[in-house]
Protein backbone atom coordinates (compact mmCIF):
# COMPACT_ATOMS: atom_id res chain seq x y z
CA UNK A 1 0.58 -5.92 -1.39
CA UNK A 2 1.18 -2.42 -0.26
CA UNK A 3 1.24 0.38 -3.24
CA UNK A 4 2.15 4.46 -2.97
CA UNK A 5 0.43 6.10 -5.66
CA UNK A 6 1.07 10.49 -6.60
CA UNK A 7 -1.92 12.26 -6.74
CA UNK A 8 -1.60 11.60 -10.50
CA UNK A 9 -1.91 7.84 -10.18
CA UNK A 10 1.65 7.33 -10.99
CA UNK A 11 2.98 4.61 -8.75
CA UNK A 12 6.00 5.52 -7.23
CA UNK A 13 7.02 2.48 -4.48
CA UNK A 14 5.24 -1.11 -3.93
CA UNK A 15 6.02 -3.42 -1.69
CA UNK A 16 4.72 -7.54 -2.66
CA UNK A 17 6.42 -9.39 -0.53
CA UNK A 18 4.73 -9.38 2.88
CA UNK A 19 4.07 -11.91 6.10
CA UNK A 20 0.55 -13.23 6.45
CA UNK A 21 -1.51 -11.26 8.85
CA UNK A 22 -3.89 -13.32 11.07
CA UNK A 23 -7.23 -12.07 12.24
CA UNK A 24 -7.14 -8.42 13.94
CA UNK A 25 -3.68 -8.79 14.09
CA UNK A 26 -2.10 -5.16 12.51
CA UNK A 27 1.08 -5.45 9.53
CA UNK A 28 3.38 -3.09 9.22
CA UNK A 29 5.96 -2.21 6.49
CA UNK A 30 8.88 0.10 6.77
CA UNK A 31 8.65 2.53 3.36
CA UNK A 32 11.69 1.94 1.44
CA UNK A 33 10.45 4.11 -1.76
CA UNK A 34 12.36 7.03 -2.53
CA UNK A 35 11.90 10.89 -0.57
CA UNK A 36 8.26 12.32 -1.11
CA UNK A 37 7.86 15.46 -2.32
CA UNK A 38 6.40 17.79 0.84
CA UNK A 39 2.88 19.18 -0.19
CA UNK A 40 1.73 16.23 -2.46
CA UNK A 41 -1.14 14.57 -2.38
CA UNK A 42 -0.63 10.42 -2.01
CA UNK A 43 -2.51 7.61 -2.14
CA UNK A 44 -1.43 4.06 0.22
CA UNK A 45 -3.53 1.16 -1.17
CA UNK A 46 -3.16 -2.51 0.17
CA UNK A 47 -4.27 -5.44 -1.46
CA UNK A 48 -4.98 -8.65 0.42
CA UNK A 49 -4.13 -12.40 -1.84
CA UNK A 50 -5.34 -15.63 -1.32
CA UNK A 51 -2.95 -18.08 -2.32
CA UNK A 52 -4.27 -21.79 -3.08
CA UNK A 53 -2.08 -24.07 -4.71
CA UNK A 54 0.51 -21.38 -5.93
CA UNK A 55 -2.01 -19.18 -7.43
CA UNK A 56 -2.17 -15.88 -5.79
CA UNK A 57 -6.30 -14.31 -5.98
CA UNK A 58 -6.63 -10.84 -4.34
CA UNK A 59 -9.85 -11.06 -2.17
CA UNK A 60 -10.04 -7.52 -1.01
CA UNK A 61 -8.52 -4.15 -1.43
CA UNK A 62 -8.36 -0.57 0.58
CA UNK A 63 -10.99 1.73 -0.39
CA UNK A 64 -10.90 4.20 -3.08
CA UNK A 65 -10.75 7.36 -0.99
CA UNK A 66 -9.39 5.70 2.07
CA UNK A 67 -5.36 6.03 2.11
CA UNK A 68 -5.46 9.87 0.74
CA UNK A 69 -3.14 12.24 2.80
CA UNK A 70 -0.78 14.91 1.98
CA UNK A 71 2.97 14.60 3.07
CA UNK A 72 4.34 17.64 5.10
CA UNK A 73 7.79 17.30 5.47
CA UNK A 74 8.92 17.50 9.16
């Protein structure tokens, strides 16, 4: 799961519905969440889930402070 959070910790665009990566291999997802405002501060956060039997269990997540970056509109 991929998630855009506002410096505020509001969310404001996730994405859930993503192929399986395997190994080193790198996934990408075009953003689709509406314009960001130019100066913010946002925060990109990915989730990884293990599903087993239909039952999705996230195993690992982005790191807190990892993800952080300001959006300067070109």
């Amino acid at each position: 799961m991929f998630e855009l959070f506002t410096a505020l910790d509001d969310r404001v665009w996730e994405q859930r519905s993503i192929g399986a990566g395997r190994g080193g291999s790198n996934v990408e997802v075009a953003y689709t969440g509406p314009e960001l405002v130019s100066g913010m501060l946002y925060q990109f956060r990915v989730t990884s889930f293990r599903d087993r039997n239909g039952k999705a269990t996230a195993i690992s997540r982005s790191e807190d402070l990892r993800g952080v970056f300001e959006y300067r509109a070109p």
